[in-house]
Each structure stands twice: as C-alpha cells, then as structure tokens.
Protein backbone atom coordinates (compact mmCIF):
# COMPACT_ATOMS: atom_id res chain seq x y z
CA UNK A 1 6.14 -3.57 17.29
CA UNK A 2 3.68 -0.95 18.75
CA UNK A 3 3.14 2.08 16.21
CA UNK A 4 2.01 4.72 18.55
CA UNK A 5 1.12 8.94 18.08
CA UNK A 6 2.46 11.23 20.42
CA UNK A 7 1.02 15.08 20.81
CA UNK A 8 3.23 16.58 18.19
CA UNK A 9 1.63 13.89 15.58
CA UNK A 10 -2.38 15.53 15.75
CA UNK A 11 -0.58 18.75 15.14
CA UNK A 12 -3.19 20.92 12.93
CA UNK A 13 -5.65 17.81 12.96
CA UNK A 14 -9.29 18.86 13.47
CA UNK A 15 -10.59 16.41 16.48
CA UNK A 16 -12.52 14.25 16.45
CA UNK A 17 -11.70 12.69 12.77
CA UNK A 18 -12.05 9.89 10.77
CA UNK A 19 -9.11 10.97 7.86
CA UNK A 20 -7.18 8.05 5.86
CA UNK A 21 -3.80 7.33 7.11
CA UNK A 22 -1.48 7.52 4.39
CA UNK A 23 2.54 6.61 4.53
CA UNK A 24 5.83 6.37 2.73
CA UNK A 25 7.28 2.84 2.17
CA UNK A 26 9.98 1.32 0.10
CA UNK A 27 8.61 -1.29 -2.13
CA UNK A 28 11.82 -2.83 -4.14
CA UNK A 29 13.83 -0.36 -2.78
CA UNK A 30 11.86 2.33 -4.67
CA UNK A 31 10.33 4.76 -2.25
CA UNK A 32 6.85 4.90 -2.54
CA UNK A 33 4.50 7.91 -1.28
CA UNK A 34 1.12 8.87 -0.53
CA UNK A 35 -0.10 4.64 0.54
CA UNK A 36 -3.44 4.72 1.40
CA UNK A 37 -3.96 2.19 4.36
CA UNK A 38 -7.77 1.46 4.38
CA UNK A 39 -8.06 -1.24 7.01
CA UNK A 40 -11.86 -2.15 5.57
CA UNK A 41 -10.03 -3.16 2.09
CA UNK A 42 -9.66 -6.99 1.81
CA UNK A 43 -7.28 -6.20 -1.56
CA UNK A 44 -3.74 -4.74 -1.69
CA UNK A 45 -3.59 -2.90 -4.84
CA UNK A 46 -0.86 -1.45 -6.69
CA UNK A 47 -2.00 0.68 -9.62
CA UNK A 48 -0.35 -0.17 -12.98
CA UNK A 49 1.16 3.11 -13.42
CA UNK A 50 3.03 2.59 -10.00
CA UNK A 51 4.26 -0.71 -11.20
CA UNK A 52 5.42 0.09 -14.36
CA UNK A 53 7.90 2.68 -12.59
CA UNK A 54 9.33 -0.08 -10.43
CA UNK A 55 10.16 -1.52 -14.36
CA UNK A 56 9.24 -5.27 -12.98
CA UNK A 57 8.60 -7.30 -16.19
CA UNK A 58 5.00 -7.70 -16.43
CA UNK A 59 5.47 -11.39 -17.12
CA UNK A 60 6.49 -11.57 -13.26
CA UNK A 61 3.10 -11.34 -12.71
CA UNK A 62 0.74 -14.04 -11.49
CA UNK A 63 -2.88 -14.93 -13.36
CA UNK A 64 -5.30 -14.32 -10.84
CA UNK A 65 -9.09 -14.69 -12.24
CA UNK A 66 -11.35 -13.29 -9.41
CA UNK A 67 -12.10 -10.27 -10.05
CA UNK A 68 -12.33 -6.99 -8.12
CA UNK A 69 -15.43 -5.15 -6.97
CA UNK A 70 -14.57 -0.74 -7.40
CA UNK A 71 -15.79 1.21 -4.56
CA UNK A 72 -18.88 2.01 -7.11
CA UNK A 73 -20.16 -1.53 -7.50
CA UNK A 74 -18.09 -2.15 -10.88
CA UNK A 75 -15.89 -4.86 -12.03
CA UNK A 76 -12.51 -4.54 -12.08
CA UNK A 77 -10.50 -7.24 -14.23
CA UNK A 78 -6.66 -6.91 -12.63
CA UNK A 79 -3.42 -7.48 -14.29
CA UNK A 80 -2.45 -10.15 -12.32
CA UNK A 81 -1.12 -10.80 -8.38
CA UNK A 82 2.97 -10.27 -7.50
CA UNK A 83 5.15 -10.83 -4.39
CA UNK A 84 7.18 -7.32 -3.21
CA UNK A 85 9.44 -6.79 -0.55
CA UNK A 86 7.78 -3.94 1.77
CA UNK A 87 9.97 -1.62 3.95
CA UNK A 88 8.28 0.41 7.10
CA UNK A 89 9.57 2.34 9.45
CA UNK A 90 13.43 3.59 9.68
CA UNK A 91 16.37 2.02 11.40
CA UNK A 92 16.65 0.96 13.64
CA UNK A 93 13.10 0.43 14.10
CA UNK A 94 12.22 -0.71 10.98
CA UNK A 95 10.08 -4.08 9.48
CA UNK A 96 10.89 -6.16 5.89
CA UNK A 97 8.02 -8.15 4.64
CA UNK A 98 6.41 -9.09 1.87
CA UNK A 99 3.02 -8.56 0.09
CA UNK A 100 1.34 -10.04 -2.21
C-alpha cells in the first residue's frame, strides 16, 4: 500500500525540512501516540514505561543478550525482545502486523 502526502498534509511545514515523522498506532489494541519512525534505526524499541501500561507480564518477554548502542555511544542493557500486534492506518485502509 502506497502512503502518500497531499497539499493539505505540509500545511504550516517550513520547506525544505528534514523533521521526524511521528504517528499514532494501536499496539494490543492500546492506542499508542507520538511513534517516532527513524528509518536509520536498526532497533524497534518500546520504552519500559510504555510497556508496563499495556500490563503484558514481563515474563512474556524474551532474553535477548546483545546489547544496544544510545545515540551517545553508551550501552544500553534491554529488558528483553517481545512479539506485538501493530495496527496502521484506518479502515478500510488499514495494515495488522507484527513486531518484534
């Protein structure tokens, strides 16, 4: 499915930019704002805060022992890696998949 931007979209938006895109999905049928997509980030990261309000038992989660590098060098020592069902879009043009 093509996502597209039509005039109305760069409505107030300063040209030319290089802003974040950030979106709404439902994650677990919670609806989740202000997603960050950063299409240079090789990680998909959920902060714990996040997940505890989607009240998945932390024993769900998977051991996972590489650890992550922060954006200032440092090492980052995660909880652990989990499967959720992503929602985009609205029907009917709308996509179910899940992320690790």
């Amino acid at each position: 499915e093509v996502i597209s931007f039509s005039e109305a979209d760069y409505e107030g938006v300063r040209l030319p930019h290089d802003d974040p895109v950030v979106v709404t999905l439902l994650v677990e049928l919670f609806t989740m704002k202000r997603i960050l997509i950063d299409n240079g980030s090789s990680a998909d990261i959920l902060y714990k805060h996040a997940f505890d309000q989607l009240r998945i038992p932390a024993d769900q989660l998977k051991p996972v022992k590489t650890p992550l590098v922060g954006f200032a060098g440092e090492t980052i020592h995660h909880l652990g890696s989990i499967n959720l069902s992503v929602v985009a879009g609205t029907a009917p043009c709308q996509m179910q998949v899940e992320m690790t």
